[in-house]
Each structure stands twice: as C-alpha cells, then as structure tokens.
PDB file of N, CA and C in Angstrom:
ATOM      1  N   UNK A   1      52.160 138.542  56.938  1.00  0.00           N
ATOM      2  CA  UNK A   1      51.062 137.630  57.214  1.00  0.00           C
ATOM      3  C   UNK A   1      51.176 137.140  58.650  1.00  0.00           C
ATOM      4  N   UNK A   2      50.118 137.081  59.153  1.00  0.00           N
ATOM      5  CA  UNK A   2      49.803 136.438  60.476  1.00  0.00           C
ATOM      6  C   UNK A   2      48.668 135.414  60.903  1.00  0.00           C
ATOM      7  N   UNK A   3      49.123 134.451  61.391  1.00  0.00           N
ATOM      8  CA  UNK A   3      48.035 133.460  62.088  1.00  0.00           C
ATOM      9  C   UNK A   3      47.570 134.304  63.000  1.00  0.00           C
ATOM     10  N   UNK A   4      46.194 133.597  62.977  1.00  0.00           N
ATOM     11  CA  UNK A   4      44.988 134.129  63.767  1.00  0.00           C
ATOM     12  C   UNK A   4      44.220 133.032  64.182  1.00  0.00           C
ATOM     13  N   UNK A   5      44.259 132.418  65.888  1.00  0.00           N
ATOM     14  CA  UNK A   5      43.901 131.390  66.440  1.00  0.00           C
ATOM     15  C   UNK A   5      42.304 131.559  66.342  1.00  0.00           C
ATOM     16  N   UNK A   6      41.710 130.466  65.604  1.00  0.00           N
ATOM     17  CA  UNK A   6      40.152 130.398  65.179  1.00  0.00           C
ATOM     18  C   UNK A   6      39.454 131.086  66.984  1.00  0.00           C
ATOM     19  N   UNK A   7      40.178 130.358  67.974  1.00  0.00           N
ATOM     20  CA  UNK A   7      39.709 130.317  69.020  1.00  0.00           C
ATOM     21  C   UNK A   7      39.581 131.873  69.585  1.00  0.00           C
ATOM     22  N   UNK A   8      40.277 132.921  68.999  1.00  0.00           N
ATOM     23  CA  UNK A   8      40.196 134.237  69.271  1.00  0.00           C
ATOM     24  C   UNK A   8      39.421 134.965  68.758  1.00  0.00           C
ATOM     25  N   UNK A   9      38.745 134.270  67.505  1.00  0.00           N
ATOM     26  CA  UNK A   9      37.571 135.625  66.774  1.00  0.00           C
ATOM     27  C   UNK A   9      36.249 135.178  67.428  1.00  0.00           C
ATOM     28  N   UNK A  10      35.086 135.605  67.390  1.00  0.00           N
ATOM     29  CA  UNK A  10      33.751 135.031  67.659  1.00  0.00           C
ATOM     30  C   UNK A  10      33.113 134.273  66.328  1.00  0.00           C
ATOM     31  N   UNK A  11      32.555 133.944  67.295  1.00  0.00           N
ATOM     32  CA  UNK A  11      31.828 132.941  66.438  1.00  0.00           C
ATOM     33  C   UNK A  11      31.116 133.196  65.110  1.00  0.00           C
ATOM     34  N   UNK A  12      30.540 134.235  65.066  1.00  0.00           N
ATOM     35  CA  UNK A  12      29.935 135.154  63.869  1.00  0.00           C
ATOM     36  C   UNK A  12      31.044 135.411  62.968  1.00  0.00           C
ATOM     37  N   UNK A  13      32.254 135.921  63.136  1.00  0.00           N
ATOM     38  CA  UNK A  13      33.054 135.782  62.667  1.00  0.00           C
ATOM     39  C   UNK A  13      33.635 134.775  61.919  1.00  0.00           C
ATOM     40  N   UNK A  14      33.599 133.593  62.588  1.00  0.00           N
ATOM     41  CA  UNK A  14      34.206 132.372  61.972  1.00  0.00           C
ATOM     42  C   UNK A  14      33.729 131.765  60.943  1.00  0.00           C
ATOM     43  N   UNK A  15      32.594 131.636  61.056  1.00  0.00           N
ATOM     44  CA  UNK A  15      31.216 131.438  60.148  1.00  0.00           C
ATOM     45  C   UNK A  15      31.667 132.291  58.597  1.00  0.00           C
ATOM     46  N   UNK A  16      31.662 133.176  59.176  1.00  0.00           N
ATOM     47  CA  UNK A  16      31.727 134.765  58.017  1.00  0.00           C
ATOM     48  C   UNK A  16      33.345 134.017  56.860  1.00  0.00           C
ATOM     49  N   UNK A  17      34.559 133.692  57.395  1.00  0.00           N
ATOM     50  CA  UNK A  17      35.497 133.559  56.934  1.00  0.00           C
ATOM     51  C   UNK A  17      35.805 132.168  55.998  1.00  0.00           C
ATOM     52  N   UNK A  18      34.606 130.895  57.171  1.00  0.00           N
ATOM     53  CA  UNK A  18      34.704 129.972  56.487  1.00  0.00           C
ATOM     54  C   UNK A  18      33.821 129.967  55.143  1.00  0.00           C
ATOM     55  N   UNK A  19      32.561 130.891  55.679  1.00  0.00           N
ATOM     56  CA  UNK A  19      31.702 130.842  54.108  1.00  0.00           C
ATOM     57  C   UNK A  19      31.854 131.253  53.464  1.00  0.00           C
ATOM     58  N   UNK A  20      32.926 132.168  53.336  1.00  0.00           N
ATOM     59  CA  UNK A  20      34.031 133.437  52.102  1.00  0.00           C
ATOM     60  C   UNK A  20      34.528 132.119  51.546  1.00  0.00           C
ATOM     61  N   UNK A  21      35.194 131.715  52.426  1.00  0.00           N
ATOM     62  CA  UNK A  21      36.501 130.555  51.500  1.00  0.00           C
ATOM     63  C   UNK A  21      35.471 129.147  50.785  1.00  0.00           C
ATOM     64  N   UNK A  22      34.352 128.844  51.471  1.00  0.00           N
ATOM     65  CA  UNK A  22      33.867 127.953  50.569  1.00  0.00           C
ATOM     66  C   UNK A  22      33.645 128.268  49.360  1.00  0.00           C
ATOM     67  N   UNK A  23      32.518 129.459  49.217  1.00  0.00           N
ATOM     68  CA  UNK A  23      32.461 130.261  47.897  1.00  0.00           C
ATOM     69  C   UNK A  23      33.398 130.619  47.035  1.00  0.00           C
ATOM     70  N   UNK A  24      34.320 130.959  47.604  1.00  0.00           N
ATOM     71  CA  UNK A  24      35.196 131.454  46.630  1.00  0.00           C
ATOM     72  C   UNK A  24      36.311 130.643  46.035  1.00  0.00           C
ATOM     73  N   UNK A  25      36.703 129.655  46.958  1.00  0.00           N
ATOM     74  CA  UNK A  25      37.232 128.223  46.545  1.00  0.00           C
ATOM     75  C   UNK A  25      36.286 126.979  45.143  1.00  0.00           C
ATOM     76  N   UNK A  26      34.942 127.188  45.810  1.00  0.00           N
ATOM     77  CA  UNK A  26      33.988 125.820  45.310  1.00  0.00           C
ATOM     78  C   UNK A  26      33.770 125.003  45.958  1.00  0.00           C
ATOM     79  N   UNK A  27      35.354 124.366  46.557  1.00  0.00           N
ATOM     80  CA  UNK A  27      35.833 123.337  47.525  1.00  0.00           C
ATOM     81  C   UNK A  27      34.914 122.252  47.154  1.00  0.00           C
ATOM     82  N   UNK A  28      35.523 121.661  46.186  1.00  0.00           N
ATOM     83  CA  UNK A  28      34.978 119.993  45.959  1.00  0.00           C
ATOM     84  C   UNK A  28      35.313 118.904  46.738  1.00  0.00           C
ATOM     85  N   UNK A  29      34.247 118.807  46.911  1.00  0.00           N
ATOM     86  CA  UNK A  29      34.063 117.162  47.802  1.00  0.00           C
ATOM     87  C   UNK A  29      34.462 115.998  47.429  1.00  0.00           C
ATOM     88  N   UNK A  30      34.523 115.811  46.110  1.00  0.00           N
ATOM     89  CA  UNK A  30      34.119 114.291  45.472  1.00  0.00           C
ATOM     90  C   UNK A  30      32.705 114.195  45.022  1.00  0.00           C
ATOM     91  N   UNK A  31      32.873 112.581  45.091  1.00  0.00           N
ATOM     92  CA  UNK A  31      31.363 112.079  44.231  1.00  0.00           C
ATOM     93  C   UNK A  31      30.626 112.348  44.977  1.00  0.00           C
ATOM     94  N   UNK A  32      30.084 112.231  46.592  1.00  0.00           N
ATOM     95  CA  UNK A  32      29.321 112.778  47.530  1.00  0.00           C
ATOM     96  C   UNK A  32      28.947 114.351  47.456  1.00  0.00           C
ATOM     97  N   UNK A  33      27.489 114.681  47.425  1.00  0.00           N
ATOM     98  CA  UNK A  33      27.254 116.018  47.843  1.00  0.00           C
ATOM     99  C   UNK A  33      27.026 116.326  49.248  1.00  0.00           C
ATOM    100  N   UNK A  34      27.428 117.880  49.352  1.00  0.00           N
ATOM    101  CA  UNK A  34      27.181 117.964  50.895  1.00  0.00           C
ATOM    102  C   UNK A  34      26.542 119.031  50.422  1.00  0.00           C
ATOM    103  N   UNK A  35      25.809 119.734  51.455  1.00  0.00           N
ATOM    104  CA  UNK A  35      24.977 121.120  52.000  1.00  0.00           C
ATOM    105  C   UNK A  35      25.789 121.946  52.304  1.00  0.00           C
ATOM    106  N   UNK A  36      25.416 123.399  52.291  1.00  0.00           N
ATOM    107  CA  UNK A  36      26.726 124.470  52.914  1.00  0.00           C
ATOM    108  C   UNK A  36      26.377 124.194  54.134  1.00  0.00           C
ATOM    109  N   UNK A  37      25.903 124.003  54.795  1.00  0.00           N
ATOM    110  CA  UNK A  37      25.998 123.804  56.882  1.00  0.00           C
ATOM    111  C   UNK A  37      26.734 122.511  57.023  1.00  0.00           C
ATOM    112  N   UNK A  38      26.572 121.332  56.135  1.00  0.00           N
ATOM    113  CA  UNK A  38      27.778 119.978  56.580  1.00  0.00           C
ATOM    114  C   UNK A  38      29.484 120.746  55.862  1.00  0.00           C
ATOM    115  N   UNK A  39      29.457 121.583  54.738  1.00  0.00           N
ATOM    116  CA  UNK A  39      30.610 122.314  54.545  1.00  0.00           C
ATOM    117  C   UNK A  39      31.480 122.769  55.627  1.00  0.00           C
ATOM    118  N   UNK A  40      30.701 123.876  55.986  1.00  0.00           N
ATOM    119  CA  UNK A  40      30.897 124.440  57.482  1.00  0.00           C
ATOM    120  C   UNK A  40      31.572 123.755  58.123  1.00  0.00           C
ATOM    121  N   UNK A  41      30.545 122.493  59.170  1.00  0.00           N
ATOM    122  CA  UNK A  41      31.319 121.705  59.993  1.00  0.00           C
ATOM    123  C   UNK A  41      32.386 121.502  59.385  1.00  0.00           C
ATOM    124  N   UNK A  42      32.514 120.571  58.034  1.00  0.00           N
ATOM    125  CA  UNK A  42      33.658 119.919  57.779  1.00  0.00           C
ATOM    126  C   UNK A  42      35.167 121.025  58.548  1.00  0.00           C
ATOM    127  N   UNK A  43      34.814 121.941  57.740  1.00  0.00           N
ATOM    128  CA  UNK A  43      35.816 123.133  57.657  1.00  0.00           C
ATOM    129  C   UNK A  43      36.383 123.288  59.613  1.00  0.00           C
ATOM    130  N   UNK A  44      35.143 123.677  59.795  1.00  0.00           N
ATOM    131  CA  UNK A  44      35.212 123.597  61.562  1.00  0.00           C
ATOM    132  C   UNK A  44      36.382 122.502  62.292  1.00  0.00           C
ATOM    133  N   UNK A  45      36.007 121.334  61.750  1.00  0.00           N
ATOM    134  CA  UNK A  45      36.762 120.018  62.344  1.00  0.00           C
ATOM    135  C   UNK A  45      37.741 120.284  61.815  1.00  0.00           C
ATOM    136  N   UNK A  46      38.240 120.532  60.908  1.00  0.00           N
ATOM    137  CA  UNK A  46      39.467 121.170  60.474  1.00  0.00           C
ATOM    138  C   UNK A  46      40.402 122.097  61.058  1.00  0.00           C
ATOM    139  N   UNK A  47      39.771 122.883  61.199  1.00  0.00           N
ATOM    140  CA  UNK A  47      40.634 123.589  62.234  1.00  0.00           C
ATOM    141  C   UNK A  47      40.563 123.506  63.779  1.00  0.00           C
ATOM    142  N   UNK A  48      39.905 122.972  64.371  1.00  0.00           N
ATOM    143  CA  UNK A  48      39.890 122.073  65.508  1.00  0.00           C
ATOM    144  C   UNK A  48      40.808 120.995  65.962  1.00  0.00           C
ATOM    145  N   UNK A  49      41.257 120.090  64.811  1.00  0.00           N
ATOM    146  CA  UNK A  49      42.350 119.358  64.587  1.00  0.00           C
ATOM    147  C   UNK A  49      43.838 119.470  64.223  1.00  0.00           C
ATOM    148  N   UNK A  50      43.576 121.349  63.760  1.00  0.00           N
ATOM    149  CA  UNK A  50      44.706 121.396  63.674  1.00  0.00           C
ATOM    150  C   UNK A  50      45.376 121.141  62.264  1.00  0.00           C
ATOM    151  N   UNK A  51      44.417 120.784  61.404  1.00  0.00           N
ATOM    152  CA  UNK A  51      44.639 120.628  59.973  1.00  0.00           C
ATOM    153  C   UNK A  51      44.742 121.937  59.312  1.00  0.00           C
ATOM    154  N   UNK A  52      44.214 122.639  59.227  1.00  0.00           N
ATOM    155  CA  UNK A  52      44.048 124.077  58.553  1.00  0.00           C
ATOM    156  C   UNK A  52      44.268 125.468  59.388  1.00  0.00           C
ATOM    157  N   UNK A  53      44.705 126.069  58.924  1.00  0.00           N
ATOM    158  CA  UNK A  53      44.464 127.193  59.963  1.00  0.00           C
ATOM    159  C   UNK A  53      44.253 128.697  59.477  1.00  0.00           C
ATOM    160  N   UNK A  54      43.596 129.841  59.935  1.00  0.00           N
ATOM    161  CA  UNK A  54      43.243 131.282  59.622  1.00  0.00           C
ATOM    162  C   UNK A  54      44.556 131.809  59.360  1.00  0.00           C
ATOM    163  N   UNK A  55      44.767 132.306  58.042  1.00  0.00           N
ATOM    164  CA  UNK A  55      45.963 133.406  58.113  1.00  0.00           C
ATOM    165  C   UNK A  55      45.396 134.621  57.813  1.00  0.00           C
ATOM    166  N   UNK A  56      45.692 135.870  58.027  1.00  0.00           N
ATOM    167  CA  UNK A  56      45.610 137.241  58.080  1.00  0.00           C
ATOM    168  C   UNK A  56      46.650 137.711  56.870  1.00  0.00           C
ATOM    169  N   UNK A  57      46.131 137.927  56.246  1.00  0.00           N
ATOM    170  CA  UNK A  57      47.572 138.941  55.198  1.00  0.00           C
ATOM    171  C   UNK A  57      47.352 140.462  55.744  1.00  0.00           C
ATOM    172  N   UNK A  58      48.426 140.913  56.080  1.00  0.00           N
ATOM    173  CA  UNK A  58      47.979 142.689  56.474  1.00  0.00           C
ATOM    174  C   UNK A  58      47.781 143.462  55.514  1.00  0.00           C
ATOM    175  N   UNK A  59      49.032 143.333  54.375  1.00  0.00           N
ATOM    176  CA  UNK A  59      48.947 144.155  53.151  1.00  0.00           C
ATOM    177  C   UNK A  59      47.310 144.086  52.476  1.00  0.00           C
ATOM    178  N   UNK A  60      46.484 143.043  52.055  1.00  0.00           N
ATOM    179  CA  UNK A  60      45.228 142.632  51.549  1.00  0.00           C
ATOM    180  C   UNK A  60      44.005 142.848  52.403  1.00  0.00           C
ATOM    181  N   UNK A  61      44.430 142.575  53.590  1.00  0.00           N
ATOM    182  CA  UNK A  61      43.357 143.017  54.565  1.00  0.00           C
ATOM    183  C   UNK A  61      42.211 141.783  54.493  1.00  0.00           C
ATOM    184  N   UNK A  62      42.864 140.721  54.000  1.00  0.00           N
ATOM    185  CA  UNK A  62      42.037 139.506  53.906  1.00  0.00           C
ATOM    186  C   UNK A  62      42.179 138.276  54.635  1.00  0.00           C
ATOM    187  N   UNK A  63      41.509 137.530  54.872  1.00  0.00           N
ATOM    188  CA  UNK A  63      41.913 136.093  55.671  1.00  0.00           C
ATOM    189  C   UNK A  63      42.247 134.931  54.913  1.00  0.00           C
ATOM    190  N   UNK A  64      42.755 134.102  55.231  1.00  0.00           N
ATOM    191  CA  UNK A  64      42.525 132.561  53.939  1.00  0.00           C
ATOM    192  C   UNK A  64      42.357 131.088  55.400  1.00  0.00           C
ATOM    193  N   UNK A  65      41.983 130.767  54.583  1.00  0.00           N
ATOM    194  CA  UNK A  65      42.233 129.379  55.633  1.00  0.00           C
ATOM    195  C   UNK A  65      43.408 128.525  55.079  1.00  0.00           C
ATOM    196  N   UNK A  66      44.478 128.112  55.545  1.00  0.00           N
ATOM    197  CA  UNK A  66      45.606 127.880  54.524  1.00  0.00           C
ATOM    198  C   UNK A  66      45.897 126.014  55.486  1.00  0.00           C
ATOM    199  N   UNK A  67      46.367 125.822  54.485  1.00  0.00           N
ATOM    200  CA  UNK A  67      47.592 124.165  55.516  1.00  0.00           C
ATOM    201  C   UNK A  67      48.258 124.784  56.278  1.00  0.00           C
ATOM    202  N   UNK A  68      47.792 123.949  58.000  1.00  0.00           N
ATOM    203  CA  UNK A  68      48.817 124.386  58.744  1.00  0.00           C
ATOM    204  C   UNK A  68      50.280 123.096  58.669  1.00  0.00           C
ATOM    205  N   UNK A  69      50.994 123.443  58.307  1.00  0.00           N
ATOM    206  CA  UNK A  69      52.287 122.803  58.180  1.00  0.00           C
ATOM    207  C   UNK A  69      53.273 123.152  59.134  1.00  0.00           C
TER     208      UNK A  69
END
C-alpha cells in the first residue's frame, strides 16, 4: 500500500475517488442532512487538513481514503 498526495492526482480524479468512498461507505452524518456536493467538500476539507488521506493498495488496484495517523 501506498499514500497518494490528493495534491498529485487532478482534479477529475479526486472527485471520482471521493464519490466512490461516499457511496460505498453511506458515510453518515448525524441528525443533519447534507447533499452529495456539501459531502464532497466536507471530504475535501479533510484532506486539506490533513485529517484523512488517499491510500493506493497495489495488490486491489483500489484507493480508500483512510485516517491519516
């Protein structure tokens, strides 16, 4: 597995990985609803901050957005 700095894929890309992981997560909010485009951001500020970050698995050929710890 390898990190993959958000700041290195394009933008089309990023989009593409975060809206895989919303879907396929659910990713609950709480009692508040959001829209998939305030999702997005959220996700965005996230890894902007340094909270989350892109991993690469090679064997799977897939991405995750995981805790950066």
């Amino acid at each position: 597995m390898m990190d993959i700095p958000y700041t290195e894929i394009s933008e089309e890309a990023l989009k593409a990985i975060i809206q895989e992981y919303i879907t396929r997560e659910g990713t609950e909010y709480g009692i508040k609803e959001y829209s998939f485009e305030q999702k997005i951001e959220q996700i965005k500020q996230q890894l902007l901050k340094g909270d989350i970050k892109i991993n690469f698995d090679d064997e799977t050929q897939t991405c995750n957005l995981v805790p950066n710890r």
